[in-house]
C-alpha atoms as a PDB file:
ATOM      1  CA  UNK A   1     133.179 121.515 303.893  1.00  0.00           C
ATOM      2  CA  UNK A   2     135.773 119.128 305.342  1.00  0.00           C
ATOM      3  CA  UNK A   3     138.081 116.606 303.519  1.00  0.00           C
ATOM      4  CA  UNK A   4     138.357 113.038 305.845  1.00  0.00           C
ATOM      5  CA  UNK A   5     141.300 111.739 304.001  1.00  0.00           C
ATOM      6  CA  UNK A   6     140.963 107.891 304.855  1.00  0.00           C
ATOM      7  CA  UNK A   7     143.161 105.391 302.785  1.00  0.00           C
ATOM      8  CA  UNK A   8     145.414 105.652 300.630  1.00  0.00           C
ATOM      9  CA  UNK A   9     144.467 104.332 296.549  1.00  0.00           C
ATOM     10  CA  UNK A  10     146.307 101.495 296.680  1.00  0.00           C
ATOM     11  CA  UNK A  11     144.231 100.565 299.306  1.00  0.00           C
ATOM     12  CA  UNK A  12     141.437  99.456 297.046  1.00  0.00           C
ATOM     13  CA  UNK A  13     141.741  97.648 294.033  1.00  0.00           C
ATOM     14  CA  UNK A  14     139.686  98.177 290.617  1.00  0.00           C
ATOM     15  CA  UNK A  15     136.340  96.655 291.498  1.00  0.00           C
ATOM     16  CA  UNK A  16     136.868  96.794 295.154  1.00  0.00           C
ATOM     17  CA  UNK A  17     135.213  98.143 298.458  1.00  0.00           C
ATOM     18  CA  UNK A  18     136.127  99.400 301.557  1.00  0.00           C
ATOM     19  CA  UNK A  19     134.172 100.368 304.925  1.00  0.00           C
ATOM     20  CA  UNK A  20     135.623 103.452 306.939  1.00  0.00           C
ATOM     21  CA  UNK A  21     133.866 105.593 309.603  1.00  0.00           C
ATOM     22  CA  UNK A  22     133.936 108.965 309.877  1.00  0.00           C
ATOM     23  CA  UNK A  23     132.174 111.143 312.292  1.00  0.00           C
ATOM     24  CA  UNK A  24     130.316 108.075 313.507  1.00  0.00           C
ATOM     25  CA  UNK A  25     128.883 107.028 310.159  1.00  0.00           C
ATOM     26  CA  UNK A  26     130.078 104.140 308.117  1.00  0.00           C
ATOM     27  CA  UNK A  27     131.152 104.964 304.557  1.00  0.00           C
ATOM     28  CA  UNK A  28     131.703 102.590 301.790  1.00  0.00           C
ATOM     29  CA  UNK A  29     134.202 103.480 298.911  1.00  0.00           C
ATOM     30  CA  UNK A  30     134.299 101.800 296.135  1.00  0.00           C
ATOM     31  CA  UNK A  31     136.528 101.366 293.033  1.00  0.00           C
ATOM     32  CA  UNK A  32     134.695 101.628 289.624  1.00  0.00           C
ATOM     33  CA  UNK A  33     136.347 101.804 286.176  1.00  0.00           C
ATOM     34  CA  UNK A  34     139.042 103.843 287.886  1.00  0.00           C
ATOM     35  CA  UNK A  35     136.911 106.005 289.833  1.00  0.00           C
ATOM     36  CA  UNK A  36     136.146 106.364 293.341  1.00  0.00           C
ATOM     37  CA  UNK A  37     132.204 106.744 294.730  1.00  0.00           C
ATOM     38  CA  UNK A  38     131.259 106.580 298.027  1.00  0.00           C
ATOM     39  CA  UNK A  39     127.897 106.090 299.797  1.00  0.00           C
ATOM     40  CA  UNK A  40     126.557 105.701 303.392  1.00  0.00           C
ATOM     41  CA  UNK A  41     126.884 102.535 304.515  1.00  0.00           C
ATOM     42  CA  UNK A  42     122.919 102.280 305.085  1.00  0.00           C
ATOM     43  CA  UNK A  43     120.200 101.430 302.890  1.00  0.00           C
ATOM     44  CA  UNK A  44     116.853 103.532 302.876  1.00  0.00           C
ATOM     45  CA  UNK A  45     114.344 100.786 303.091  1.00  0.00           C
ATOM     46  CA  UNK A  46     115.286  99.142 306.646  1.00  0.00           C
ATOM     47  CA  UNK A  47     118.617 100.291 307.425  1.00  0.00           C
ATOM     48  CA  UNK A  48     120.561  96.980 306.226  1.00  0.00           C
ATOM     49  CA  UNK A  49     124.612  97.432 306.012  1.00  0.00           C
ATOM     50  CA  UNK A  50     123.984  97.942 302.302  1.00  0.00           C
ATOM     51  CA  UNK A  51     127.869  97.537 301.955  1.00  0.00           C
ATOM     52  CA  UNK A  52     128.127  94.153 302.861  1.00  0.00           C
ATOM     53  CA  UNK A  53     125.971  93.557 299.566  1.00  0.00           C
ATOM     54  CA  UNK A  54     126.987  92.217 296.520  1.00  0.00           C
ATOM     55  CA  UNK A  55     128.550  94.466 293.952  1.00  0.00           C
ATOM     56  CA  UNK A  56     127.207  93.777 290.185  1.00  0.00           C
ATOM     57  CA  UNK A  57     125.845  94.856 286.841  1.00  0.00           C
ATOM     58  CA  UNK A  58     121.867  94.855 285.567  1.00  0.00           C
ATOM     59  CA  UNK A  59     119.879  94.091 282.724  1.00  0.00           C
ATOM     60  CA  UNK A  60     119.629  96.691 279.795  1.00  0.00           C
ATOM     61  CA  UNK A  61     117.103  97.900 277.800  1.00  0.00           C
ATOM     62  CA  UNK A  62     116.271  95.421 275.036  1.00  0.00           C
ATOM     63  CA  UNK A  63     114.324  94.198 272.513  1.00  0.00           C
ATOM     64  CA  UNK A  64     111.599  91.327 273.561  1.00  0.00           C
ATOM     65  CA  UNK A  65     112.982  88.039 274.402  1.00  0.00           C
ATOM     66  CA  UNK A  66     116.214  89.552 274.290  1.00  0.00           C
ATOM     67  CA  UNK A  67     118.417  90.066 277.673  1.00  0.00           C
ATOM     68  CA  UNK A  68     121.530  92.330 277.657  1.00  0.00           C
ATOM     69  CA  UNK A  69     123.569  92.350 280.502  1.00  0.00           C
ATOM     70  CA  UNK A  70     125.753  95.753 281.255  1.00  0.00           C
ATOM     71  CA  UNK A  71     127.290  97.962 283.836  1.00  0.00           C
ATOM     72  CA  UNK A  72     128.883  95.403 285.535  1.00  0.00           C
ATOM     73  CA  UNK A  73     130.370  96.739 289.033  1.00  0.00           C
ATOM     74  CA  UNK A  74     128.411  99.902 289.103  1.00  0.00           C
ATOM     75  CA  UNK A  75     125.711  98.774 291.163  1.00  0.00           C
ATOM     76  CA  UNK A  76     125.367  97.273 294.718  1.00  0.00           C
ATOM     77  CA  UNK A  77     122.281  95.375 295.931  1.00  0.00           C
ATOM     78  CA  UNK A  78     121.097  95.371 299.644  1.00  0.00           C
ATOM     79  CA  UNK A  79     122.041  92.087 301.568  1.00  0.00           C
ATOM     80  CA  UNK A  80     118.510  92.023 303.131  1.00  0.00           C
ATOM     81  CA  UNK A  81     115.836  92.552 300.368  1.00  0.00           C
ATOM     82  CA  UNK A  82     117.749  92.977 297.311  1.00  0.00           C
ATOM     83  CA  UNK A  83     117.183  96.657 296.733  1.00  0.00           C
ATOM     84  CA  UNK A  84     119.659  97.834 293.897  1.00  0.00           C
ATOM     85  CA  UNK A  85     121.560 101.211 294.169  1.00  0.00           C
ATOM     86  CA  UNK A  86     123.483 102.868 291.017  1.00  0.00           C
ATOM     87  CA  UNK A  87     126.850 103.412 292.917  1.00  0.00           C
ATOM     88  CA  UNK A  88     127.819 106.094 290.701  1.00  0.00           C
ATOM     89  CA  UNK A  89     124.641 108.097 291.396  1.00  0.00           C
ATOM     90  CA  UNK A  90     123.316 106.897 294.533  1.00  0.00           C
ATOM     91  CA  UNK A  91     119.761 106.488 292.751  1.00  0.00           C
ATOM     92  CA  UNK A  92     118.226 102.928 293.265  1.00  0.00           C
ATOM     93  CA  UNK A  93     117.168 101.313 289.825  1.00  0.00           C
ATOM     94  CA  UNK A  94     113.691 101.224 290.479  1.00  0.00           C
ATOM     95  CA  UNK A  95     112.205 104.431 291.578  1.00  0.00           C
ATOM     96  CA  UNK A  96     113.196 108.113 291.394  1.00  0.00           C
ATOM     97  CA  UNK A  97     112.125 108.955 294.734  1.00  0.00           C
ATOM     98  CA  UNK A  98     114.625 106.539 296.768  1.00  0.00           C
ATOM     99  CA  UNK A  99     118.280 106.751 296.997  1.00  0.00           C
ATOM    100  CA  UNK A 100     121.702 106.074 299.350  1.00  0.00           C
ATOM    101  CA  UNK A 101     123.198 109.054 300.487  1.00  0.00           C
ATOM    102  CA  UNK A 102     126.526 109.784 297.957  1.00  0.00           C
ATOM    103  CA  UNK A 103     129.219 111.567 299.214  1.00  0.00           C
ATOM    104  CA  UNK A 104     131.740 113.411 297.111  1.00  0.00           C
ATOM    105  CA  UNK A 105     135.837 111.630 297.100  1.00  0.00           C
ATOM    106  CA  UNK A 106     138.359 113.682 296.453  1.00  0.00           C
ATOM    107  CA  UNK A 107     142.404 111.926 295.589  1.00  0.00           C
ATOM    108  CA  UNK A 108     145.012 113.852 296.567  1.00  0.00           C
ATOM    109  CA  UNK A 109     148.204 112.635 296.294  1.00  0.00           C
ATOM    110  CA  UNK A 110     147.285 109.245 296.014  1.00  0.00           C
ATOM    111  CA  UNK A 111     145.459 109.806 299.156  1.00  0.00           C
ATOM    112  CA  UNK A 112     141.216 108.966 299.444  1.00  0.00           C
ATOM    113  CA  UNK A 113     139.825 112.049 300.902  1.00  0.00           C
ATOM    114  CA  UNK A 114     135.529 111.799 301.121  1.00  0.00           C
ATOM    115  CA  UNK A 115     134.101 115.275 301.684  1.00  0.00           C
ATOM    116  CA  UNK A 116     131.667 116.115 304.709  1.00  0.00           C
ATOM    117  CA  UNK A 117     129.150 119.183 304.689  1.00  0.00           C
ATOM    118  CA  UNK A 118     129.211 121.170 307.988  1.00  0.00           C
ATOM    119  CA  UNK A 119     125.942 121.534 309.087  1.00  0.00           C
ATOM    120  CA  UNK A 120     125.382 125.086 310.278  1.00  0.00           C
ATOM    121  CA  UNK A 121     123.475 125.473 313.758  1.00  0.00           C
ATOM    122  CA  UNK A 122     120.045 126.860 313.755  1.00  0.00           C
ATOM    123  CA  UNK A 123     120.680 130.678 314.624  1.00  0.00           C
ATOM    124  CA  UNK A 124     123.700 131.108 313.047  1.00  0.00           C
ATOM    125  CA  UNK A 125     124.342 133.383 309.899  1.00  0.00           C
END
């Protein structure tokens, strides 16, 4: 595994985003509640920049009639169609099947590092 160490934490603020490419894909980071999470800058249902979406909460379990409204930054809806994605987990709200690809973020002396498997070549042991 390699370590792309791309901005430094000040770079982002709490509740913020930022767009870098490595290896020719696009990467979002994001800020939550202290924590980094990153996630390919693609969404899985027609390839929209799912980065450029807006960043928000979701409704909560409740009882009938009854709306309560939670988890506010921790999820990012696709600009397109409105898909929502659980940034911490990549997961979309809706079904288990469909999710962003999450990448791991490492901080390292106040330094944003996201981590990229190698992919071995067919053949090789």
């Amino acid at each position: 595994m390699t370590v792309h160490y791309v901005l430094t934490e000040d770079a982002i603020p709490e509740g913020g985003r930022a767009v870098v490419e490595i290896d020719g894909r696009e990467i979002g980071i994001y800020r939550v509640n202290g924590e980094y999470h990153a996630i390919l800058n693609y969404c899985p249902h027609q390839g929209a920049p799912i980065c450029a979406g807006p960043v928000s909460g979701t409704t909560l379990p409740s009882e009938v009639y009854s709306y309560e409204y939670g988890r506010e930054g921790e999820v990012v809806r696709c600009p397109w169609h409105g898909w929502e994605f659980d940034l911490r987990t990549g997961e979309s709200l809706f079904s288990e099947r469909i999710r962003v690809k999450k990448y791991k973020v490492e901080v390292h002396e106040g330094k944003i590092g996201i981590v990229m498997r190698e992919v071995e070549e067919v053949g090789q042991q």
